[in-house]
PDB file of N, CA and C in Angstrom:
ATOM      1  N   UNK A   1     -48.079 -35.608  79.495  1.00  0.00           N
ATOM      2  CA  UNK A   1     -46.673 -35.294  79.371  1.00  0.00           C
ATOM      3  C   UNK A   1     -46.156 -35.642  77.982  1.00  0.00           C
ATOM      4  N   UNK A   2     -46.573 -36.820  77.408  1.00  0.00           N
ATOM      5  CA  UNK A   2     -45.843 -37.102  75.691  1.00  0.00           C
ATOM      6  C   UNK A   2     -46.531 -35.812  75.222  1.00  0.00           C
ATOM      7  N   UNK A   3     -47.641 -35.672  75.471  1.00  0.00           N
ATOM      8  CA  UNK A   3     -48.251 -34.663  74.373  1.00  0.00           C
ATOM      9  C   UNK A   3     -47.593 -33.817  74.207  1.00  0.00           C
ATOM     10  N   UNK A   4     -46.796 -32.887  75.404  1.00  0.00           N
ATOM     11  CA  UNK A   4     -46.270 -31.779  75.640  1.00  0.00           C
ATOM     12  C   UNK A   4     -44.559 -32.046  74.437  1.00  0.00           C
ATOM     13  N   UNK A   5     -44.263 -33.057  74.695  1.00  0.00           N
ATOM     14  CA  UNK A   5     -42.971 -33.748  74.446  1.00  0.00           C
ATOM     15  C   UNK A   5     -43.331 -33.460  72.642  1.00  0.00           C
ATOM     16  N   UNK A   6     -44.320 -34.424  72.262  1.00  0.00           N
ATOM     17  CA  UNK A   6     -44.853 -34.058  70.833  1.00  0.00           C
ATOM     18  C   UNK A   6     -44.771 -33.119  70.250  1.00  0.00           C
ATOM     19  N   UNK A   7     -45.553 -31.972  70.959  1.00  0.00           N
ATOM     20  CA  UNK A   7     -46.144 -30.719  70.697  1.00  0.00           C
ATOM     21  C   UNK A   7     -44.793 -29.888  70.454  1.00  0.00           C
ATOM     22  N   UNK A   8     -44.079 -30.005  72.067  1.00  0.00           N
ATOM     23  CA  UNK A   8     -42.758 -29.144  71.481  1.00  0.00           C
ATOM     24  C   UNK A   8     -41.822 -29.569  70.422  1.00  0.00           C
ATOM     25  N   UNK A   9     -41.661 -31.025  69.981  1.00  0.00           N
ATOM     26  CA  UNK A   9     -40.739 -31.406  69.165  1.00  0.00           C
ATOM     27  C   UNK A   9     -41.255 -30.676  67.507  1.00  0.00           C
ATOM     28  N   UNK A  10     -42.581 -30.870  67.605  1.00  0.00           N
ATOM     29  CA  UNK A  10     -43.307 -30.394  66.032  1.00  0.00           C
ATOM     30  C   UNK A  10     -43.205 -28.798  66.351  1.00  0.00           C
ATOM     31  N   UNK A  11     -43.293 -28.188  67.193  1.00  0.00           N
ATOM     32  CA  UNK A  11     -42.989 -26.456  67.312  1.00  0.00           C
ATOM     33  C   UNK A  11     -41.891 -26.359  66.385  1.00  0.00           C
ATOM     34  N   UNK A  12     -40.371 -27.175  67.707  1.00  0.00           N
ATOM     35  CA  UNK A  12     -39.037 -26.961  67.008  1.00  0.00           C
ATOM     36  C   UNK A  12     -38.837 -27.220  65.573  1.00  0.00           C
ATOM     37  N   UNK A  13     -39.233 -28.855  65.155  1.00  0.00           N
ATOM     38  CA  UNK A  13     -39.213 -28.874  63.793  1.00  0.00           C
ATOM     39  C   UNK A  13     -39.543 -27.979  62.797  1.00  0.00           C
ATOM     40  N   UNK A  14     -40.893 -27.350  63.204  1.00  0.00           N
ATOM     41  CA  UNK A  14     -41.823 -26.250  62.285  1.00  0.00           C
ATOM     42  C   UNK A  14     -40.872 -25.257  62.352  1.00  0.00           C
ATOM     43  N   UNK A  15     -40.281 -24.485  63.290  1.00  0.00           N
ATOM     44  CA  UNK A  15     -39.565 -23.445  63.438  1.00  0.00           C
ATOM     45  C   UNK A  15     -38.209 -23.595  62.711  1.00  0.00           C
ATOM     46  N   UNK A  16     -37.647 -24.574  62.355  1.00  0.00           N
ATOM     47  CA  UNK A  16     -36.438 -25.154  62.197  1.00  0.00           C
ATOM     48  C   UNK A  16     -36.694 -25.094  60.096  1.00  0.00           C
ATOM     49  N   UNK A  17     -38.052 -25.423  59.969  1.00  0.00           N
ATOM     50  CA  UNK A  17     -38.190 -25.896  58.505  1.00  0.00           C
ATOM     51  C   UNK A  17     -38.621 -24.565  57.795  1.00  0.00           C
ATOM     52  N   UNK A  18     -39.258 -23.372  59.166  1.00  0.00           N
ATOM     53  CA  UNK A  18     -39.985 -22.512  58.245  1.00  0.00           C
ATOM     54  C   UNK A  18     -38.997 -21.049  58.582  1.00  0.00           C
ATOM     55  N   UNK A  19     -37.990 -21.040  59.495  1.00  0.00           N
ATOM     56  CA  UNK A  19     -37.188 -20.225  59.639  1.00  0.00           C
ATOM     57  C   UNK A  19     -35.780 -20.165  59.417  1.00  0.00           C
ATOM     58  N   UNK A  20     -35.506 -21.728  59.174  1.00  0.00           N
ATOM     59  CA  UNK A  20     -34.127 -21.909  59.053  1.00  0.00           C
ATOM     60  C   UNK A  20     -33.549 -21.829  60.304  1.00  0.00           C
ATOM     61  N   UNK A  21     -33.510 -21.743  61.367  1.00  0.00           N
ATOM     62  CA  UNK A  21     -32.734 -21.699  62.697  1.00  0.00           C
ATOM     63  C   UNK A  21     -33.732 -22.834  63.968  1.00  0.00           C
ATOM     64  N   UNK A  22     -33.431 -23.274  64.663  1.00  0.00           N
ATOM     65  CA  UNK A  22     -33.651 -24.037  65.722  1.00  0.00           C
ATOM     66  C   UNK A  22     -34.193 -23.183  66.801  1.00  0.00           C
ATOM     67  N   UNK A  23     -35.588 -23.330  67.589  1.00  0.00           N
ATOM     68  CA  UNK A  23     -35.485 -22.282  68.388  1.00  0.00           C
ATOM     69  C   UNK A  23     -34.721 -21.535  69.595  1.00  0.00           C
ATOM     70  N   UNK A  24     -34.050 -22.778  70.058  1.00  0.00           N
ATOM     71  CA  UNK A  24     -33.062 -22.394  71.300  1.00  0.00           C
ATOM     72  C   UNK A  24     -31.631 -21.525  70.472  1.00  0.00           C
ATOM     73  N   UNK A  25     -31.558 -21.185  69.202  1.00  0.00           N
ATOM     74  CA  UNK A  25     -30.896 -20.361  68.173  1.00  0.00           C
ATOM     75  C   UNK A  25     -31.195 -19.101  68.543  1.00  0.00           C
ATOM     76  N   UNK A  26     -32.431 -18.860  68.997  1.00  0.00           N
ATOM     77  CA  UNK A  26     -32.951 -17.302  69.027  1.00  0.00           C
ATOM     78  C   UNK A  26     -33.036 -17.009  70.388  1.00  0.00           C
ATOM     79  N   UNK A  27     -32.911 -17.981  71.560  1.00  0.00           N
ATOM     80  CA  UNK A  27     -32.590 -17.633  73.022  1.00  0.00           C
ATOM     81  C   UNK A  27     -31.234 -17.677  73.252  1.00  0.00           C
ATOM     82  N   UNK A  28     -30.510 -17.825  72.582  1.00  0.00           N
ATOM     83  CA  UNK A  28     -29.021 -17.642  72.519  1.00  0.00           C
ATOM     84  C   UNK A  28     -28.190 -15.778  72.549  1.00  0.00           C
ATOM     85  N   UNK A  29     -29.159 -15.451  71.501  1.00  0.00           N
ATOM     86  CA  UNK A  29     -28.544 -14.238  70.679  1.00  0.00           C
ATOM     87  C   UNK A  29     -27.767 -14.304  69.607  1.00  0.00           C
ATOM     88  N   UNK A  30     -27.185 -13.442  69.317  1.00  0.00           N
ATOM     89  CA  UNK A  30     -26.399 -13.240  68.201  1.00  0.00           C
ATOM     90  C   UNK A  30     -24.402 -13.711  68.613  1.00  0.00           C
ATOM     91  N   UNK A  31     -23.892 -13.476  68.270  1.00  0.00           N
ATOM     92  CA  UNK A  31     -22.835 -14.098  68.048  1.00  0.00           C
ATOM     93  C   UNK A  31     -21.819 -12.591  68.555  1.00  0.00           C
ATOM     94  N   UNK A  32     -21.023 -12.803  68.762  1.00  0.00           N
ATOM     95  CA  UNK A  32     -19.985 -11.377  69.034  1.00  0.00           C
ATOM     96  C   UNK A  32     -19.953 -11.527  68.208  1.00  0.00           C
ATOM     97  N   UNK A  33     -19.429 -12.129  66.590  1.00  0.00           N
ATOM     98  CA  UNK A  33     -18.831 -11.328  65.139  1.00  0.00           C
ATOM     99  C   UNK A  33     -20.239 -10.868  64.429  1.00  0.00           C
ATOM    100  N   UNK A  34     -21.118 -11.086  64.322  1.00  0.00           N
ATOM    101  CA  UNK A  34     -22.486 -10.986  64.358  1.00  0.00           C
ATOM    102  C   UNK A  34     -22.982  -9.535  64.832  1.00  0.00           C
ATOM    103  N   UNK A  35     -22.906  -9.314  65.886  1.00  0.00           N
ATOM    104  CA  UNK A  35     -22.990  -7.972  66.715  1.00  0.00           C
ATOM    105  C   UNK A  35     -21.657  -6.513  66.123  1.00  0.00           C
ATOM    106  N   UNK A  36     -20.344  -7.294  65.895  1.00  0.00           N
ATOM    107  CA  UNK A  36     -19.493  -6.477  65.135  1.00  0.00           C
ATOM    108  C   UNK A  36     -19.575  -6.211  64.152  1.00  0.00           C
ATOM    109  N   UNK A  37     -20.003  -6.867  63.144  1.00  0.00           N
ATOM    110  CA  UNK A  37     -20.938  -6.598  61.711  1.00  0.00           C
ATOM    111  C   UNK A  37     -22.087  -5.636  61.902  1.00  0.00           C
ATOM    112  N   UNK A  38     -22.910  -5.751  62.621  1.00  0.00           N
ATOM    113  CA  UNK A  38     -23.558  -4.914  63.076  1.00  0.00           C
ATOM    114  C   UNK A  38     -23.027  -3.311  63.436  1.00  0.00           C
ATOM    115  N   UNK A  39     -22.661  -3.539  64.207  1.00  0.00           N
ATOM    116  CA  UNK A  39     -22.203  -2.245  64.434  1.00  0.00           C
ATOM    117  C   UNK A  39     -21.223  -1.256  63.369  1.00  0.00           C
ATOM    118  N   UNK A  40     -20.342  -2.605  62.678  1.00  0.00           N
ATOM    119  CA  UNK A  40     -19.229  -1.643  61.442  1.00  0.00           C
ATOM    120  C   UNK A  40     -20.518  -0.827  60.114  1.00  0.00           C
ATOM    121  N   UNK A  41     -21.642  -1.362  60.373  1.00  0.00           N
ATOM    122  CA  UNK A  41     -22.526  -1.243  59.506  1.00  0.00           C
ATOM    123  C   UNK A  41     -23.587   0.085  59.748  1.00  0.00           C
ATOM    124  N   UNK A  42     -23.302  -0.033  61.069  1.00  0.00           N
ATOM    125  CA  UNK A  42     -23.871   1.315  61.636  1.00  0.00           C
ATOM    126  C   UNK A  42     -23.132   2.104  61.593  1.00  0.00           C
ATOM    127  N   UNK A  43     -21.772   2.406  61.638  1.00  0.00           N
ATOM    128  CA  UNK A  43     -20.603   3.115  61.726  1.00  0.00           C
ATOM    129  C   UNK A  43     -20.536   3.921  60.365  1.00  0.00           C
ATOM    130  N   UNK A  44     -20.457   2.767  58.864  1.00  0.00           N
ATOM    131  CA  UNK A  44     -20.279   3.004  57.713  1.00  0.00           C
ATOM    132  C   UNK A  44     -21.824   3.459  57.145  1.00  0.00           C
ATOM    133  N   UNK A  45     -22.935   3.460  57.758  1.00  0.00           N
ATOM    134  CA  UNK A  45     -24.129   4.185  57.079  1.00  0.00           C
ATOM    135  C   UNK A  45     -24.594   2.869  56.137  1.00  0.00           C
ATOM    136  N   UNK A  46     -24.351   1.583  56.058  1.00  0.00           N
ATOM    137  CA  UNK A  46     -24.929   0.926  55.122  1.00  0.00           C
ATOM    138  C   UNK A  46     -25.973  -0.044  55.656  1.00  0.00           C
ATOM    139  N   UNK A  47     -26.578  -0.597  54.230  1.00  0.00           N
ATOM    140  CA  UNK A  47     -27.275  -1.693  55.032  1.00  0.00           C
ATOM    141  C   UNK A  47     -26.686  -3.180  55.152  1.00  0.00           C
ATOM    142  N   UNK A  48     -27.178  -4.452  55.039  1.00  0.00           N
ATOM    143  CA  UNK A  48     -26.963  -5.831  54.890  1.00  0.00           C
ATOM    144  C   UNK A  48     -26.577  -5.984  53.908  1.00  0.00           C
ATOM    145  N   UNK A  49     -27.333  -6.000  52.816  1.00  0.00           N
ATOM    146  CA  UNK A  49     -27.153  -5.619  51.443  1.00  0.00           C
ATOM    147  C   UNK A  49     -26.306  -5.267  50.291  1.00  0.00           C
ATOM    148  N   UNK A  50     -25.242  -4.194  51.095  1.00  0.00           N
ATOM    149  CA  UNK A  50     -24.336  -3.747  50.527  1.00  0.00           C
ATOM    150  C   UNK A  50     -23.422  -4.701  50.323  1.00  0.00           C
ATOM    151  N   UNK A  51     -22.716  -3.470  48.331  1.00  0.00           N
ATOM    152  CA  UNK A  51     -21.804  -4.659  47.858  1.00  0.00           C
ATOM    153  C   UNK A  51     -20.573  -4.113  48.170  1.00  0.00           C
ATOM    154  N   UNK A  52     -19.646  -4.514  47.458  1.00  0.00           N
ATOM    155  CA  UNK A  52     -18.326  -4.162  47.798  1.00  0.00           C
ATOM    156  C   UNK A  52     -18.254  -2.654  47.362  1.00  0.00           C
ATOM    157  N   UNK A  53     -18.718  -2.187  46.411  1.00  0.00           N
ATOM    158  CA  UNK A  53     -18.406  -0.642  46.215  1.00  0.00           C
ATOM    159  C   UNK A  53     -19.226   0.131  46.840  1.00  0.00           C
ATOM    160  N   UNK A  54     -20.413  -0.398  47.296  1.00  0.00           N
ATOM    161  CA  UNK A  54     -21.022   0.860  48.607  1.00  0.00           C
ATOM    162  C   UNK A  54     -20.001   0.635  49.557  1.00  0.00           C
ATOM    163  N   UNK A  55     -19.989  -0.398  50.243  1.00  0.00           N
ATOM    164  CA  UNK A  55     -18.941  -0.335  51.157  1.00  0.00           C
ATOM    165  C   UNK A  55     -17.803   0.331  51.268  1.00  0.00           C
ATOM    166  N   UNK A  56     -16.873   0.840  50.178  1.00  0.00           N
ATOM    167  CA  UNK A  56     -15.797   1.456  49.514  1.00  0.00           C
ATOM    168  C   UNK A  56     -16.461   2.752  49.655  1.00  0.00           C
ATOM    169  N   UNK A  57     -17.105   2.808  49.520  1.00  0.00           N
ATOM    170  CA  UNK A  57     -17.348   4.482  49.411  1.00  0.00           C
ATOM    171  C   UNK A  57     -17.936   4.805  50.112  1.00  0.00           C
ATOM    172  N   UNK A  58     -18.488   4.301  51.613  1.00  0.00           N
ATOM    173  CA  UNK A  58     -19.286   4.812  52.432  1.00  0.00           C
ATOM    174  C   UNK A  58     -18.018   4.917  53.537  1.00  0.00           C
ATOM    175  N   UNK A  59     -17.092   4.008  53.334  1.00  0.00           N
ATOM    176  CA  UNK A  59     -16.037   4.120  53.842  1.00  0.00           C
ATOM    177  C   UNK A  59     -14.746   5.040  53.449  1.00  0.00           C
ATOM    178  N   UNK A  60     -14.921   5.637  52.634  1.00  0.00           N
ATOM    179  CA  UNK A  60     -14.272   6.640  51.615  1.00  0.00           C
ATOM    180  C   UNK A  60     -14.791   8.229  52.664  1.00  0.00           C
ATOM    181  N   UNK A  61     -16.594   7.938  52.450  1.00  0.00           N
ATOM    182  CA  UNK A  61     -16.849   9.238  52.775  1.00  0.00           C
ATOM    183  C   UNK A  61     -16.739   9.703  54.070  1.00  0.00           C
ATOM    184  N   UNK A  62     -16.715   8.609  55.560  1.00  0.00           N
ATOM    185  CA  UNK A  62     -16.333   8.208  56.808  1.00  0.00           C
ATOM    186  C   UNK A  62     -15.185   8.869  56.834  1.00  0.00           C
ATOM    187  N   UNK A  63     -14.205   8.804  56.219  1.00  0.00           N
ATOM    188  CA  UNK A  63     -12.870   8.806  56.792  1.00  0.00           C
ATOM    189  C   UNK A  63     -12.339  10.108  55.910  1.00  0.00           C
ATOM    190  N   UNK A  64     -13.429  10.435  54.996  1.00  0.00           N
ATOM    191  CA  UNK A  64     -13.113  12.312  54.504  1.00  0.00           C
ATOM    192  C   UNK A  64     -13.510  13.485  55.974  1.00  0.00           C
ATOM    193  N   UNK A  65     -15.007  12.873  56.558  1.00  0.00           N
ATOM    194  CA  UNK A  65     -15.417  13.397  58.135  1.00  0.00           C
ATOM    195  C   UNK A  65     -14.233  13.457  58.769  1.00  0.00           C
ATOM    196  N   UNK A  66     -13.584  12.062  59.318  1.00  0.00           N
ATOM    197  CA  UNK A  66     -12.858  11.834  60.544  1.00  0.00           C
ATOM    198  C   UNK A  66     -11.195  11.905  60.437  1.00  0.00           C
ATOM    199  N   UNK A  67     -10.953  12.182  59.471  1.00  0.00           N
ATOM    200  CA  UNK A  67      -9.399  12.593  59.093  1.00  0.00           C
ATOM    201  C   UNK A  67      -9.201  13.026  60.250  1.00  0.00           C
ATOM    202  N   UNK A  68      -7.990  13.182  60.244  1.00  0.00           N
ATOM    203  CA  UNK A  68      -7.142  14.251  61.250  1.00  0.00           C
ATOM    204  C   UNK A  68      -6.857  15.779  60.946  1.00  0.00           C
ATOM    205  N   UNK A  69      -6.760  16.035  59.683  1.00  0.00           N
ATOM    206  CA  UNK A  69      -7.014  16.965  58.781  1.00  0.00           C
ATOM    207  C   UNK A  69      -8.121  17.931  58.988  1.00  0.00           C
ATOM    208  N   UNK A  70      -9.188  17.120  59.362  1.00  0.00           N
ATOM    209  CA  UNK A  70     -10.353  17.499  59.478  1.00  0.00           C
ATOM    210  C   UNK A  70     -10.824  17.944  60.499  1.00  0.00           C
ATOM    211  N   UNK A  71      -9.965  17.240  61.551  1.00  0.00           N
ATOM    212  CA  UNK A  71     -10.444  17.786  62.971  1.00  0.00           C
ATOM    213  C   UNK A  71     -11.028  16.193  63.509  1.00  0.00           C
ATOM    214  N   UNK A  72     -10.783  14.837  63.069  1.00  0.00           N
ATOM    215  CA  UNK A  72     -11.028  14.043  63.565  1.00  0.00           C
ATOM    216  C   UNK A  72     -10.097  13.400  64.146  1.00  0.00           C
ATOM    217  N   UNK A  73      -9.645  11.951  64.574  1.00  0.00           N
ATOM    218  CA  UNK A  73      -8.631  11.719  65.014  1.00  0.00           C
ATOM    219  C   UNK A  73      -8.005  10.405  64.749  1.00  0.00           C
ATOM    220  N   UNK A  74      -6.773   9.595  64.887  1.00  0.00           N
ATOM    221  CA  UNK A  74      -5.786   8.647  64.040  1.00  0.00           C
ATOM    222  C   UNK A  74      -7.260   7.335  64.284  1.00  0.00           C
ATOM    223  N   UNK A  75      -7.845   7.516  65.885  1.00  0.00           N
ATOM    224  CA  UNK A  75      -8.370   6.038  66.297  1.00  0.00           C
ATOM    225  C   UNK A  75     -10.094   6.170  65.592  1.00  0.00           C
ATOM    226  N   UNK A  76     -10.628   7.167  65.271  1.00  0.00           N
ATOM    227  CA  UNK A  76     -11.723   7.047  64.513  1.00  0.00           C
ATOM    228  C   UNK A  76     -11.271   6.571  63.001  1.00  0.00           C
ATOM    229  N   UNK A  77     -10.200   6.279  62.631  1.00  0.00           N
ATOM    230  CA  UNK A  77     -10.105   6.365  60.964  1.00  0.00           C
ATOM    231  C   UNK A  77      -9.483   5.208  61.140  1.00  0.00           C
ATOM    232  N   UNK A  78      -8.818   4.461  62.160  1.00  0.00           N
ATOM    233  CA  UNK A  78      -8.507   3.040  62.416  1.00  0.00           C
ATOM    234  C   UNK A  78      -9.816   2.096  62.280  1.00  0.00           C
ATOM    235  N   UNK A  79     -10.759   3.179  63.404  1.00  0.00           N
ATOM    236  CA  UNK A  79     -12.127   1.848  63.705  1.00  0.00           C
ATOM    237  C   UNK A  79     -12.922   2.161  62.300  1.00  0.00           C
ATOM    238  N   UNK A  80     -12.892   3.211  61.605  1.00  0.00           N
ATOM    239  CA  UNK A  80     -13.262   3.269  60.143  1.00  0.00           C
ATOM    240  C   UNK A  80     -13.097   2.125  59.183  1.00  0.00           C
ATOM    241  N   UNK A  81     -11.333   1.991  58.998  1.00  0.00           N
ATOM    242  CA  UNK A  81     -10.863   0.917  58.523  1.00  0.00           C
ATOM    243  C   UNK A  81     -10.735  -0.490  59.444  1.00  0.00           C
ATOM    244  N   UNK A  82     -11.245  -0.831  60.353  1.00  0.00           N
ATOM    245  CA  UNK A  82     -11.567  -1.788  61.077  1.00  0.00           C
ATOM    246  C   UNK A  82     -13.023  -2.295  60.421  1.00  0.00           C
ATOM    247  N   UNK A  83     -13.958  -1.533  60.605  1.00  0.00           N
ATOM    248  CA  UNK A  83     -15.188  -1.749  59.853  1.00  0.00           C
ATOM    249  C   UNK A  83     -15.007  -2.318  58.500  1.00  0.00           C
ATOM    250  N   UNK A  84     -14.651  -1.220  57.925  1.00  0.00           N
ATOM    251  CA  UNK A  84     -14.740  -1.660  55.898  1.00  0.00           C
ATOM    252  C   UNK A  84     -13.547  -3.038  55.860  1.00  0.00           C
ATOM    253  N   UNK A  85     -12.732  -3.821  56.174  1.00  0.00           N
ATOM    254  CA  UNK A  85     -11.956  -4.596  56.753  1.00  0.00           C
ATOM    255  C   UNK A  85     -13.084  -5.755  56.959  1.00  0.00           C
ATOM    256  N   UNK A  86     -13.634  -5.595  57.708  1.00  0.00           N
ATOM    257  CA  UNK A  86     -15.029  -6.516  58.801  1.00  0.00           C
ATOM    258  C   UNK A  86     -15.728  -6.968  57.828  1.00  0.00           C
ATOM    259  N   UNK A  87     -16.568  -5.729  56.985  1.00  0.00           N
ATOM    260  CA  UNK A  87     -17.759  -6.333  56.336  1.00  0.00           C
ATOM    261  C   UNK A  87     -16.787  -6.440  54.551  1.00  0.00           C
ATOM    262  N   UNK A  88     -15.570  -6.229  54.410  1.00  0.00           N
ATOM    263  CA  UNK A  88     -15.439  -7.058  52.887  1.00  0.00           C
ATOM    264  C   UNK A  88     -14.960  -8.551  53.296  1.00  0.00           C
ATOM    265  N   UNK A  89     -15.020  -8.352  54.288  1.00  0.00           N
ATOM    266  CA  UNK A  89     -14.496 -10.058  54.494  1.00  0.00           C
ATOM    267  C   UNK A  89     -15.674 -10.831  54.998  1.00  0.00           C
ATOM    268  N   UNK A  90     -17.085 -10.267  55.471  1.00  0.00           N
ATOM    269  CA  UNK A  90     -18.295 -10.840  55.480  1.00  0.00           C
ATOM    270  C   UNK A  90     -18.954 -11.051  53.737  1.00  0.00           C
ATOM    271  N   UNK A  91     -18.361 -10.254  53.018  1.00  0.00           N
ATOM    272  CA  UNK A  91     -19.263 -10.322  51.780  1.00  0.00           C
ATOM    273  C   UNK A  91     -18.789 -11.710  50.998  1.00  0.00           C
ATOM    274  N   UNK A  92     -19.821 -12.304  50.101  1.00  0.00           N
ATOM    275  CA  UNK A  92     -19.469 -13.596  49.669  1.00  0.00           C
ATOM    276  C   UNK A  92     -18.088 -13.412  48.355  1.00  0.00           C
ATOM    277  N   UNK A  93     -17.586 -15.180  48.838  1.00  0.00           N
ATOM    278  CA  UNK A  93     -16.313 -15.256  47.022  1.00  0.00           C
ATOM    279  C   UNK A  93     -16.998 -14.776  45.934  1.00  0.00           C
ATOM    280  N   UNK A  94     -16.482 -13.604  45.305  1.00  0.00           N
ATOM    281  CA  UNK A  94     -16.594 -13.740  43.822  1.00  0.00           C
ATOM    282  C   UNK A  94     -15.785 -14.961  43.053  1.00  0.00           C
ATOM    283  N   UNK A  95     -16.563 -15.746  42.619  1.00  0.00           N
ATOM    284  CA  UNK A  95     -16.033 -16.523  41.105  1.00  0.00           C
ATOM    285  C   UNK A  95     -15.822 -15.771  40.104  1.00  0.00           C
ATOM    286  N   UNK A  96     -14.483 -15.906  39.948  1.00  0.00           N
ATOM    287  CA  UNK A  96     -13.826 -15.350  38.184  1.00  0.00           C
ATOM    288  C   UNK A  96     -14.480 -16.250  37.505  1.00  0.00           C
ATOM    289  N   UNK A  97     -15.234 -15.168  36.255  1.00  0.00           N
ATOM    290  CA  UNK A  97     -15.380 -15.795  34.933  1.00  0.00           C
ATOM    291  C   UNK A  97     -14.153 -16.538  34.574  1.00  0.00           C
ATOM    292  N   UNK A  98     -14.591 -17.512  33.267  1.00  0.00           N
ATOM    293  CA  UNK A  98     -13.746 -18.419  33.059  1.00  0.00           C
ATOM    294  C   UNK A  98     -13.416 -18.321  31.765  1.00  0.00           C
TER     295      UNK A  98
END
């Protein structure tokens, strides 16, 4: 029984040092804002990655599709701007030069 106790504590540690997360982290899931990032990201065509001006313009080209104008409608160009909203406020502070 210690062994087992051992064994799993050096798993968690190992998992913890070589993944950055704890393993009961990954039997959890993801997070609802986590999952909404996700999805605004699927919505807007981008990846993780993206900076603030893909974002701008993938969200630009979204909401040229889904206008109303266009034949789309007021609540697709809301959850449009719900998205681009979502992920500029996931992207990190820029520091002003000094």
């Amino acid at each position: 029984m210690l062994r087992f106790l051992v064994l799993a504590a050096i798993v968690a540690i190992g998992c913890r040092l070589l993944l950055g997360r704890w393993p009961w982290d990954y039997l959890r899931g993801s997070s609802v804002r986590q999952q909404a990032v996700g999805r605004a990201r699927r919505l807007l065509g981008i990846t993780g990655t993206a900076n603030r001006s893909e974002i701008l313009g993938a969200h630009k080209r979204l909401v040229a599709m889904v206008h109303p104008d266009r034949g789309g409608s007021n609540d697709q160009v809301h959850e449009a701007n719900a998205a681009r909203d979502l992920l500029l406020d996931e992207l990190p502070e820029e520091i002003p030069p000094k």
